[in-house]
PDB file of N, CA and C in Angstrom:
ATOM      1  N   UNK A   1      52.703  51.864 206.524  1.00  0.00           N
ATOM      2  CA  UNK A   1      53.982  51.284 206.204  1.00  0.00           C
ATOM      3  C   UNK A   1      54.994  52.419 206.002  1.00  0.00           C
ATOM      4  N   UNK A   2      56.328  52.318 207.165  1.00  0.00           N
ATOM      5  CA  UNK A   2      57.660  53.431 206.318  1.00  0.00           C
ATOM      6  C   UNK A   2      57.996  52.955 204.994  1.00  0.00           C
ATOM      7  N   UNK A   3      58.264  54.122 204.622  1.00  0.00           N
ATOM      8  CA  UNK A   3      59.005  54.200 202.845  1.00  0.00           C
ATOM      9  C   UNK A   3      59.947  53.046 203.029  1.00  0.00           C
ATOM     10  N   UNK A   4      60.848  52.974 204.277  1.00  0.00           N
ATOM     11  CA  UNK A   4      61.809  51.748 203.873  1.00  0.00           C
ATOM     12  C   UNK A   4      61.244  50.656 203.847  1.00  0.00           C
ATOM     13  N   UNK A   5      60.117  50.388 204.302  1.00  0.00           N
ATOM     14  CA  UNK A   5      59.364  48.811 204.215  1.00  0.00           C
ATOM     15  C   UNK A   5      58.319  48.516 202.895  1.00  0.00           C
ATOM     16  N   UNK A   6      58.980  49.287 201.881  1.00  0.00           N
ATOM     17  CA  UNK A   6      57.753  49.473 200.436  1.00  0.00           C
ATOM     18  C   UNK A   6      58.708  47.986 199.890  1.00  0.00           C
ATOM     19  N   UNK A   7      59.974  47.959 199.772  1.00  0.00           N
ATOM     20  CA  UNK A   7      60.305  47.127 198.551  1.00  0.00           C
ATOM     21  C   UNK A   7      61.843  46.582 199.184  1.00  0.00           C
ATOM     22  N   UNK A   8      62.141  45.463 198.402  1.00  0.00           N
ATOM     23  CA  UNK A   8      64.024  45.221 199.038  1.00  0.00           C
ATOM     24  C   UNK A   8      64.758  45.882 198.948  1.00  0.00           C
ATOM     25  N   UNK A   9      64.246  46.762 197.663  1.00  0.00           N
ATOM     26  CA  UNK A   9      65.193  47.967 197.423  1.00  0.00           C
ATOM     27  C   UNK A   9      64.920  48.901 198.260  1.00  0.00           C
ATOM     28  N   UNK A  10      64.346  49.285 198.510  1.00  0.00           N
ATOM     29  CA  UNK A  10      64.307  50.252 199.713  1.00  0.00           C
ATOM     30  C   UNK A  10      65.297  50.771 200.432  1.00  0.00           C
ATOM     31  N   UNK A  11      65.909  49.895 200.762  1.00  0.00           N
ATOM     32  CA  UNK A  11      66.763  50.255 201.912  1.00  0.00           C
ATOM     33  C   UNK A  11      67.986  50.296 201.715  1.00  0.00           C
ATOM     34  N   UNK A  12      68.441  49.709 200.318  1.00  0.00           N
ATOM     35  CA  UNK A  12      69.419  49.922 199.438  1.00  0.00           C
ATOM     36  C   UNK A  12      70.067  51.526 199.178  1.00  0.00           C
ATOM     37  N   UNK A  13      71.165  51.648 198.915  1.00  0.00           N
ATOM     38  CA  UNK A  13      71.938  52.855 198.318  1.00  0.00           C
ATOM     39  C   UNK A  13      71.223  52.909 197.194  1.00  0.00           C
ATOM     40  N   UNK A  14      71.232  53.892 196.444  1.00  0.00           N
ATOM     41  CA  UNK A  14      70.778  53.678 195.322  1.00  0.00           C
ATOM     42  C   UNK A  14      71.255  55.183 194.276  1.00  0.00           C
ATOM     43  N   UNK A  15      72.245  55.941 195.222  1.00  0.00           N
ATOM     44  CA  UNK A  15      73.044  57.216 194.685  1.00  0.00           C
ATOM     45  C   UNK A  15      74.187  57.604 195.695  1.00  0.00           C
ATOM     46  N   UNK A  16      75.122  57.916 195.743  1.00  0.00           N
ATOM     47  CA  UNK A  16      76.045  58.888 196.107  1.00  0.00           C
ATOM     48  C   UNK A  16      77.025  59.649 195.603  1.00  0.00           C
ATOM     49  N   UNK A  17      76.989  61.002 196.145  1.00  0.00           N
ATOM     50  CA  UNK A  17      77.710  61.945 195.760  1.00  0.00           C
ATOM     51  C   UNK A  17      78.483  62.990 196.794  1.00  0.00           C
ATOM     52  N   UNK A  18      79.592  63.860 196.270  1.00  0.00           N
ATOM     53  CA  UNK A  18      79.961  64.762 196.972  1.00  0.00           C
ATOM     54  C   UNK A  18      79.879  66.124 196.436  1.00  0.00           C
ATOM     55  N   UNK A  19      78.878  66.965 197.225  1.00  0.00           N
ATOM     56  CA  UNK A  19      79.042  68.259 196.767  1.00  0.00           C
ATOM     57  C   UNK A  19      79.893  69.167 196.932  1.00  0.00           C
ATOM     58  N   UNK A  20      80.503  70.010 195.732  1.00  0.00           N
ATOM     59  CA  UNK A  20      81.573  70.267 195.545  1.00  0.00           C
ATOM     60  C   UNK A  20      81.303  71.774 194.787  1.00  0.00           C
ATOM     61  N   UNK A  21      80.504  72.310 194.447  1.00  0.00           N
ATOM     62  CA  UNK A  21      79.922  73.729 194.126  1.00  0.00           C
ATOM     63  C   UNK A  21      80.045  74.646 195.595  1.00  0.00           C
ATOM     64  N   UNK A  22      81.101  75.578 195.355  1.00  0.00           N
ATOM     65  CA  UNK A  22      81.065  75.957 197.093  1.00  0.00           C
ATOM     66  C   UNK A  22      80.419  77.672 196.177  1.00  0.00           C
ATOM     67  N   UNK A  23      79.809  77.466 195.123  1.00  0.00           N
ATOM     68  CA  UNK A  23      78.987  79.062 195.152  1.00  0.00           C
ATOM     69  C   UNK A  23      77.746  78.905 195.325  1.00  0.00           C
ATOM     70  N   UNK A  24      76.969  77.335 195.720  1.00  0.00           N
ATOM     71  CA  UNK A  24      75.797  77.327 196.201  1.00  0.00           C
ATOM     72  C   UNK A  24      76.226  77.467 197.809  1.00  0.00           C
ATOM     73  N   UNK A  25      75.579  78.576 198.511  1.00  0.00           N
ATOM     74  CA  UNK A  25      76.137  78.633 199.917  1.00  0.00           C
ATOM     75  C   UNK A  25      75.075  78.523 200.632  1.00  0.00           C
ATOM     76  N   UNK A  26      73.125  77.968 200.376  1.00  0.00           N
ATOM     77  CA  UNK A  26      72.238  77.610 201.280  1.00  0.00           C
ATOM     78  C   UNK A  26      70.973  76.768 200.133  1.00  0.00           C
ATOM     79  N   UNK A  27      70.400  75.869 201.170  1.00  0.00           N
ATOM     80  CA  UNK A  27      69.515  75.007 200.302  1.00  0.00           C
ATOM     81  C   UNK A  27      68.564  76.090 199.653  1.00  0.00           C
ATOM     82  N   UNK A  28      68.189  75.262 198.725  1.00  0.00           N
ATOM     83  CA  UNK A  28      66.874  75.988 197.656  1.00  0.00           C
ATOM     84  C   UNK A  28      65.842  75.315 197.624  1.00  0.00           C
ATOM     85  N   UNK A  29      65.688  74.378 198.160  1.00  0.00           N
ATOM     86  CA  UNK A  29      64.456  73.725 198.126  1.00  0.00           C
ATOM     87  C   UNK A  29      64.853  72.893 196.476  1.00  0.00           C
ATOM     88  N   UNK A  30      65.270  73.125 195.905  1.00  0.00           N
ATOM     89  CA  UNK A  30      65.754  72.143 194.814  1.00  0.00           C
ATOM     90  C   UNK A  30      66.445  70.979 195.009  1.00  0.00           C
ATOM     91  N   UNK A  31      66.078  69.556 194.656  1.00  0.00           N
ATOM     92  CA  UNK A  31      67.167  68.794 195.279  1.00  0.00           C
ATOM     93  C   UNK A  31      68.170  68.655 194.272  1.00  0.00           C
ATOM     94  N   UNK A  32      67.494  68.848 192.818  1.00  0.00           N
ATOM     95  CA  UNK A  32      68.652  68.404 191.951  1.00  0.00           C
ATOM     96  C   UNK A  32      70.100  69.601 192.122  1.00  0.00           C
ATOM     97  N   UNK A  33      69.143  70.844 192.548  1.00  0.00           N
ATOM     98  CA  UNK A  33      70.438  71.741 193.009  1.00  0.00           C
ATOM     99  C   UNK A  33      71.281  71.550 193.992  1.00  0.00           C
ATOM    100  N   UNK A  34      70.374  71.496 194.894  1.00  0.00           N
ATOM    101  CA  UNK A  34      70.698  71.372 196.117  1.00  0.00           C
ATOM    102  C   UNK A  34      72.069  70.129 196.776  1.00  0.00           C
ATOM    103  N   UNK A  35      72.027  69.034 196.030  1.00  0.00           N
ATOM    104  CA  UNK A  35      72.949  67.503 196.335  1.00  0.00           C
ATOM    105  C   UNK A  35      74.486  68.215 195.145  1.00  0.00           C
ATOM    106  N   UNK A  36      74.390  69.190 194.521  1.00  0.00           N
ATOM    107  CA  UNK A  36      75.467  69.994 194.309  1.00  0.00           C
ATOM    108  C   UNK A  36      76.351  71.084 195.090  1.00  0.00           C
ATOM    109  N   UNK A  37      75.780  71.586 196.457  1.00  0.00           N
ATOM    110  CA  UNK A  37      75.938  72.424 196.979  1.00  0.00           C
ATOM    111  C   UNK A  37      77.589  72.201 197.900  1.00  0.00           C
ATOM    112  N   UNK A  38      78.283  73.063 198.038  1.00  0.00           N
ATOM    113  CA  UNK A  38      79.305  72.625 198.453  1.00  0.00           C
ATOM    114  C   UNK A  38      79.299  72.416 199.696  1.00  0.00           C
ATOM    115  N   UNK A  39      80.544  71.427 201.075  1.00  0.00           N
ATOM    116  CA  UNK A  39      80.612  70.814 201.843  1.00  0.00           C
ATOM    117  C   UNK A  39      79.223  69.897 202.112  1.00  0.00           C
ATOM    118  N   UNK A  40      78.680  69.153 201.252  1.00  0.00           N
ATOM    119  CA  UNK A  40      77.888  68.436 201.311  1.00  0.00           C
ATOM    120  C   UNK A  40      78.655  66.979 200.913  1.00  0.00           C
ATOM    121  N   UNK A  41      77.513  65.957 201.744  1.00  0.00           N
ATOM    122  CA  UNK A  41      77.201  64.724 201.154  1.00  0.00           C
ATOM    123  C   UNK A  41      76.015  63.878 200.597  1.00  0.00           C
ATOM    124  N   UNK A  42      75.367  63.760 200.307  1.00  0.00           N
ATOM    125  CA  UNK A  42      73.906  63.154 199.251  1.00  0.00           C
ATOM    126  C   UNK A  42      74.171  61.895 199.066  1.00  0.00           C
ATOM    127  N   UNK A  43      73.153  61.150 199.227  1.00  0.00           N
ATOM    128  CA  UNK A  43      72.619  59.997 199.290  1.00  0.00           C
ATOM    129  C   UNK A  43      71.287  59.964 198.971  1.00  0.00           C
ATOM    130  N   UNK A  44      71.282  58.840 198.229  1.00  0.00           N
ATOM    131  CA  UNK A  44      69.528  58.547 198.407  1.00  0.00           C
ATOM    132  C   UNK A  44      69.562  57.079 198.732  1.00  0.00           C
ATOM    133  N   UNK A  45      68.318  56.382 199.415  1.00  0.00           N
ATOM    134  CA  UNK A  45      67.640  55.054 199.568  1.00  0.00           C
ATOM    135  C   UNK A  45      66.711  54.916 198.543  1.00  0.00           C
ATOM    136  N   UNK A  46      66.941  53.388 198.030  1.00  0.00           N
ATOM    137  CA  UNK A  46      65.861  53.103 196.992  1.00  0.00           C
ATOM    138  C   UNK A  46      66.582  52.976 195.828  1.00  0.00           C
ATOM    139  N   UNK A  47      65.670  53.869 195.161  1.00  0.00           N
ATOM    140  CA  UNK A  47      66.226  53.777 193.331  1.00  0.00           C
ATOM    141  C   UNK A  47      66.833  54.265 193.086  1.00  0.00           C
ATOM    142  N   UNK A  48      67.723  53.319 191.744  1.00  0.00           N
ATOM    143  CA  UNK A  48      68.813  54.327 191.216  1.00  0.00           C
ATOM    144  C   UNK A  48      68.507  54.401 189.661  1.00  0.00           C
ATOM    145  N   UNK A  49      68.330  55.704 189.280  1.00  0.00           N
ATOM    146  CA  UNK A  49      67.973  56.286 188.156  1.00  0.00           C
ATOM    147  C   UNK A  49      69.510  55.544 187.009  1.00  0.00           C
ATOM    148  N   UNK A  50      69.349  54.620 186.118  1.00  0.00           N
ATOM    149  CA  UNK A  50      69.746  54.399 185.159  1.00  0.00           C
ATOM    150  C   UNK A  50      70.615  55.340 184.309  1.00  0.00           C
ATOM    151  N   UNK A  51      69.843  55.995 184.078  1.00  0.00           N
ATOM    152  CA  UNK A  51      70.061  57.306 183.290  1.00  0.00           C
ATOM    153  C   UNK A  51      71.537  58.046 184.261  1.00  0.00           C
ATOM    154  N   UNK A  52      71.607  57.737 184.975  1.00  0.00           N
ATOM    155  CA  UNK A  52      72.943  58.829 186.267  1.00  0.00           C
ATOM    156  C   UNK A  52      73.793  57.104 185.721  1.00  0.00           C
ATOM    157  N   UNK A  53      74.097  56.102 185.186  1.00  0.00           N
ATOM    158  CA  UNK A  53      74.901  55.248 185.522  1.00  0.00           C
ATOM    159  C   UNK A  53      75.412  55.084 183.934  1.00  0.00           C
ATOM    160  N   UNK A  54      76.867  54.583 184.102  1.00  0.00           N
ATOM    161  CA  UNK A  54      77.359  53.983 182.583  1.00  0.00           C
ATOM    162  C   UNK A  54      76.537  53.331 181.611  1.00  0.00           C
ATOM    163  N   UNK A  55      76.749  53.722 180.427  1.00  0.00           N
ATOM    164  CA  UNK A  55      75.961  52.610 179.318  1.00  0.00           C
ATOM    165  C   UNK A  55      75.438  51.086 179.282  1.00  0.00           C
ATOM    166  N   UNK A  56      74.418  50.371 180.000  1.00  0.00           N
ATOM    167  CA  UNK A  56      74.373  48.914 180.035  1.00  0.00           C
ATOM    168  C   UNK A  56      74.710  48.553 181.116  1.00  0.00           C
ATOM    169  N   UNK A  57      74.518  50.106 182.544  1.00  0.00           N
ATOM    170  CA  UNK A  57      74.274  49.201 183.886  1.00  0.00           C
ATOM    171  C   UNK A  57      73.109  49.509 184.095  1.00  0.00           C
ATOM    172  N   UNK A  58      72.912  48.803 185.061  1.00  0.00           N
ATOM    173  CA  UNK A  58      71.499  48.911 186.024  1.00  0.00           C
ATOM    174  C   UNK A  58      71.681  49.022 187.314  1.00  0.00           C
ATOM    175  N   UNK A  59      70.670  50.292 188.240  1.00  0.00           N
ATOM    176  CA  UNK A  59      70.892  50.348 189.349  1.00  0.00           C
ATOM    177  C   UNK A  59      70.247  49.625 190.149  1.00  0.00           C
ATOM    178  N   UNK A  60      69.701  49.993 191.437  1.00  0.00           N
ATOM    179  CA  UNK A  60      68.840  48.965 192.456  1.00  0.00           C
ATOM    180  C   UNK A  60      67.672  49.627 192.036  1.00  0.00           C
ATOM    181  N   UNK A  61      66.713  48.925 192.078  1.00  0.00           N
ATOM    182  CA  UNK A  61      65.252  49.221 191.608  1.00  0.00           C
ATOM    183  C   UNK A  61      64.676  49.262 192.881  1.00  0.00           C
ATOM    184  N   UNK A  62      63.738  50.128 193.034  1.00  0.00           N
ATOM    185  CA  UNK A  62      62.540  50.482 194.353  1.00  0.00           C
ATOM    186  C   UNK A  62      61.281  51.182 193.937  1.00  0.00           C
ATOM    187  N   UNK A  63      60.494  51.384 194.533  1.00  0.00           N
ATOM    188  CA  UNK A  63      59.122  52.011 194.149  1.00  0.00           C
ATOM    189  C   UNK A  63      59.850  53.299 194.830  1.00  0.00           C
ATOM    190  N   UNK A  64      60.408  53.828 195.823  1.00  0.00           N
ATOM    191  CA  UNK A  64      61.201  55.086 196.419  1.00  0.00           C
ATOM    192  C   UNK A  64      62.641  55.451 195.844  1.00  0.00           C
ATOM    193  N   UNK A  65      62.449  56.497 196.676  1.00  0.00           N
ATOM    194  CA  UNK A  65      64.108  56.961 196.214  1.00  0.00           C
ATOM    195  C   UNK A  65      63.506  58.670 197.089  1.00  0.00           C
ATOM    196  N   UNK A  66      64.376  58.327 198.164  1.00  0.00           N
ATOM    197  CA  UNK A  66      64.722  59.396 199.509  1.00  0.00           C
ATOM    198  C   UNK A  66      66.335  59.942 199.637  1.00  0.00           C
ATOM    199  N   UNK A  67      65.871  60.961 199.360  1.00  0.00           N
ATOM    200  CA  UNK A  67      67.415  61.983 199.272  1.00  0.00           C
ATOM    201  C   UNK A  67      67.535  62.429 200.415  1.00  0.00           C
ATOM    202  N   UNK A  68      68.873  62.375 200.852  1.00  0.00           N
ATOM    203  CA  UNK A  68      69.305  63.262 201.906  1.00  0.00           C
ATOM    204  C   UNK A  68      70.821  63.562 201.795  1.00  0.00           C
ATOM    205  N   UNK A  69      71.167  64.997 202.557  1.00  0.00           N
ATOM    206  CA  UNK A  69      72.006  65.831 202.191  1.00  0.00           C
ATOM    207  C   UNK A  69      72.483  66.364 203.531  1.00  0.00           C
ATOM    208  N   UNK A  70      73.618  65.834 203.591  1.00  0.00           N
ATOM    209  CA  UNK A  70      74.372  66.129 205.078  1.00  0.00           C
ATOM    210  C   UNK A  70      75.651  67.077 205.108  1.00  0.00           C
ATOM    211  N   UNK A  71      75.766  68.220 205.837  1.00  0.00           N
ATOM    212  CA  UNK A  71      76.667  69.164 206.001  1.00  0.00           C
ATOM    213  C   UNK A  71      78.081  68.510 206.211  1.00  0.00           C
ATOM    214  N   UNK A  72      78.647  68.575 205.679  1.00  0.00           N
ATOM    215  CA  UNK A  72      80.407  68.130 206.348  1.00  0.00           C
ATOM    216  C   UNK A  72      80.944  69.498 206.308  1.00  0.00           C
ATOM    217  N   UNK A  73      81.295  70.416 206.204  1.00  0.00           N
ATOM    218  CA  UNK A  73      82.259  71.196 206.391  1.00  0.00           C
ATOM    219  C   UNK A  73      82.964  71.768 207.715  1.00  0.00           C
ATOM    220  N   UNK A  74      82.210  70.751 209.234  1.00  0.00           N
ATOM    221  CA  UNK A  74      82.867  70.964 210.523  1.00  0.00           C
ATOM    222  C   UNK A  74      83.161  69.944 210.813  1.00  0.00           C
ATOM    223  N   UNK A  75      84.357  68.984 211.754  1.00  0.00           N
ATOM    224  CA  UNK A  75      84.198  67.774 212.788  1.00  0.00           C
ATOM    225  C   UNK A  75      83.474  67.073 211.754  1.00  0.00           C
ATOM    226  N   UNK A  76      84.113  66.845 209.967  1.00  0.00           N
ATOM    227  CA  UNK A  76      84.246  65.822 209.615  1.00  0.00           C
ATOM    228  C   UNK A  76      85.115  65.929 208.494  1.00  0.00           C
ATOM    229  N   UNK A  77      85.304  64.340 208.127  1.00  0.00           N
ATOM    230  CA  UNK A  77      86.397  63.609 206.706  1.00  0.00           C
ATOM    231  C   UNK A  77      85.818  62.689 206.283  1.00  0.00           C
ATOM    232  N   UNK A  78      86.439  63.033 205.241  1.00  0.00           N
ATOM    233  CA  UNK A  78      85.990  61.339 203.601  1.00  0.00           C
ATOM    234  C   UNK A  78      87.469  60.839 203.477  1.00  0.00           C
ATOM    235  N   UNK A  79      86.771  59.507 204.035  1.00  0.00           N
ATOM    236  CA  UNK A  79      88.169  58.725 202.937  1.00  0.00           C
ATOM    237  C   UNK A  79      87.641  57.896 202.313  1.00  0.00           C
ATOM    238  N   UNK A  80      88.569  57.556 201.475  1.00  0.00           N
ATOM    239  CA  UNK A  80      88.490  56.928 199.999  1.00  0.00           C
ATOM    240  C   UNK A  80      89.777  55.934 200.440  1.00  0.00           C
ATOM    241  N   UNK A  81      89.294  54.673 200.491  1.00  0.00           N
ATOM    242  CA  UNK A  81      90.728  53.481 200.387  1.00  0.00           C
ATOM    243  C   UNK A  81      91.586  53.941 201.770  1.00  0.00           C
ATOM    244  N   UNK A  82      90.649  54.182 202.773  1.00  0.00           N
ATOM    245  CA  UNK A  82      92.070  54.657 204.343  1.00  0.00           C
ATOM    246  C   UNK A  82      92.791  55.728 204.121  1.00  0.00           C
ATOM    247  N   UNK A  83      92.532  56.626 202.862  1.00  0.00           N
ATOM    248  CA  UNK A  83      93.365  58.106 202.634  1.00  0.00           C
ATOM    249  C   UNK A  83      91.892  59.102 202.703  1.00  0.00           C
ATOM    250  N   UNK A  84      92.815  60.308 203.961  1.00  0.00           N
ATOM    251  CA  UNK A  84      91.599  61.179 203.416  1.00  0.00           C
ATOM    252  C   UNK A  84      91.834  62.066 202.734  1.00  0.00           C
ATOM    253  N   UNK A  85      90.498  62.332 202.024  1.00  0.00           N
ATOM    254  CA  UNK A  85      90.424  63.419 200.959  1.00  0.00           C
ATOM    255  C   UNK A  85      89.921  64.345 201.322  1.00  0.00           C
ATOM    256  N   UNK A  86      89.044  64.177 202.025  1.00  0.00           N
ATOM    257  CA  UNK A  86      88.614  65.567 202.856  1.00  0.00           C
ATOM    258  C   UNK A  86      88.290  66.023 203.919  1.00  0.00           C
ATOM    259  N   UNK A  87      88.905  66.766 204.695  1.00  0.00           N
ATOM    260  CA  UNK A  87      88.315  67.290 206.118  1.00  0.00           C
ATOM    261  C   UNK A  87      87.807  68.610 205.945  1.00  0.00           C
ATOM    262  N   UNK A  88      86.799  68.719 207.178  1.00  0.00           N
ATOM    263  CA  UNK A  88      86.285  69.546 207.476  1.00  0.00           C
ATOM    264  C   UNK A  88      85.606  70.436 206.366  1.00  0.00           C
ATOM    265  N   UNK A  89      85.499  69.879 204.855  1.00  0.00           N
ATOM    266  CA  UNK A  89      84.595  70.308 203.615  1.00  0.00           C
ATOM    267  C   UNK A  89      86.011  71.230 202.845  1.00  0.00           C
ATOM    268  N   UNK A  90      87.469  71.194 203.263  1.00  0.00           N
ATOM    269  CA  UNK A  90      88.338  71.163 202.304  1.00  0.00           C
ATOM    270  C   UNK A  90      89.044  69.653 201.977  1.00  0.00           C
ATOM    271  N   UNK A  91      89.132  69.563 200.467  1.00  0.00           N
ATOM    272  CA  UNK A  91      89.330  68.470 199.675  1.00  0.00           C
ATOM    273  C   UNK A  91      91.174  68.882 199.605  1.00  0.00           C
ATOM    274  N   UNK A  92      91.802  67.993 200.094  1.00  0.00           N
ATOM    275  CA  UNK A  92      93.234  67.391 199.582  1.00  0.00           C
ATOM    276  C   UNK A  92      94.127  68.484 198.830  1.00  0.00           C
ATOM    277  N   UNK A  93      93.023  68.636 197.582  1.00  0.00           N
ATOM    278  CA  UNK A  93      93.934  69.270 196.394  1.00  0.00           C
ATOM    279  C   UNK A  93      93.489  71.282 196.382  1.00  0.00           C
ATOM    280  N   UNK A  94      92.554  71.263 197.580  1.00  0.00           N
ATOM    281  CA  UNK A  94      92.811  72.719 197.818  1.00  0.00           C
ATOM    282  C   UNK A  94      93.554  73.225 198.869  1.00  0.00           C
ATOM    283  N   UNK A  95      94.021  74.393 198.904  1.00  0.00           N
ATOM    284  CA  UNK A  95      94.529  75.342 199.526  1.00  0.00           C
ATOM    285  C   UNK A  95      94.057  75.264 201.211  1.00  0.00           C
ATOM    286  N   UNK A  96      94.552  74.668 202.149  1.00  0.00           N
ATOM    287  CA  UNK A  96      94.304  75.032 203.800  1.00  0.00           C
ATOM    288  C   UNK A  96      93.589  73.572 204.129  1.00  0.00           C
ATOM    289  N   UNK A  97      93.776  72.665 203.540  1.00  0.00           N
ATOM    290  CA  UNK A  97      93.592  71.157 203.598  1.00  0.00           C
ATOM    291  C   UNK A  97      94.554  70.664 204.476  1.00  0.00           C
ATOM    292  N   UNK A  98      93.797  70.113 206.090  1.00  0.00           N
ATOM    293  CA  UNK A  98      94.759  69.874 206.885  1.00  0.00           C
ATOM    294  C   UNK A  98      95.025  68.155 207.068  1.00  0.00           C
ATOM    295  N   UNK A  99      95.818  67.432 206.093  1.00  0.00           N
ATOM    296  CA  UNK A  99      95.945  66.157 206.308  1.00  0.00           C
ATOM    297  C   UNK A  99      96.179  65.449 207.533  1.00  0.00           C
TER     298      UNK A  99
END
């Protein structure tokens, strides 16, 4: 059986983030470091650790939880609401941010 066929949650979001530390400049084999590293994006499938969410929520529950961590800092952007915030792994509010 794939990891995504363990549970409903599975296949669920169950984290996202943007890494934004641009003095981590190559993976470490750490993930908790590592989903900090700058021009990154992180995700996981599966579970979402409670403990990472506001007081008295709950995330998606899974028997998994698969991280992955994707380069943006070439030939890509984030938007947020149809505005972008970031191209090419500069964010908006820095210096050489080409809107």
């Amino acid at each position: 059986m794939l990891p995504l066929e363990t549970d409903e949650g599975a296949r669920r979001l169950g984290e996202l983030s943007v890494g934004m530390n641009s003095g981590i400049d190559r993976v470490t084999d750490n993930v908790l470091f590592d989903v900090k590293m700058g021009d990154t994006v992180h995700l996981a499938l599966g579970r979402a650790y409670d403990s990472t969410l506001p007081d008295g929520e709950t995330g998606n529950e899974s028997a998994v939880h698969v991280d992955l961590i994707t380069d943006v800092s070439e030939a890509a952007r984030l938007e947020v609401d149809g505005e972008v915030v970031q191209r090419n792994g500069t964010f908006r509010f820095e210096e050489g941010f080409e809107g």
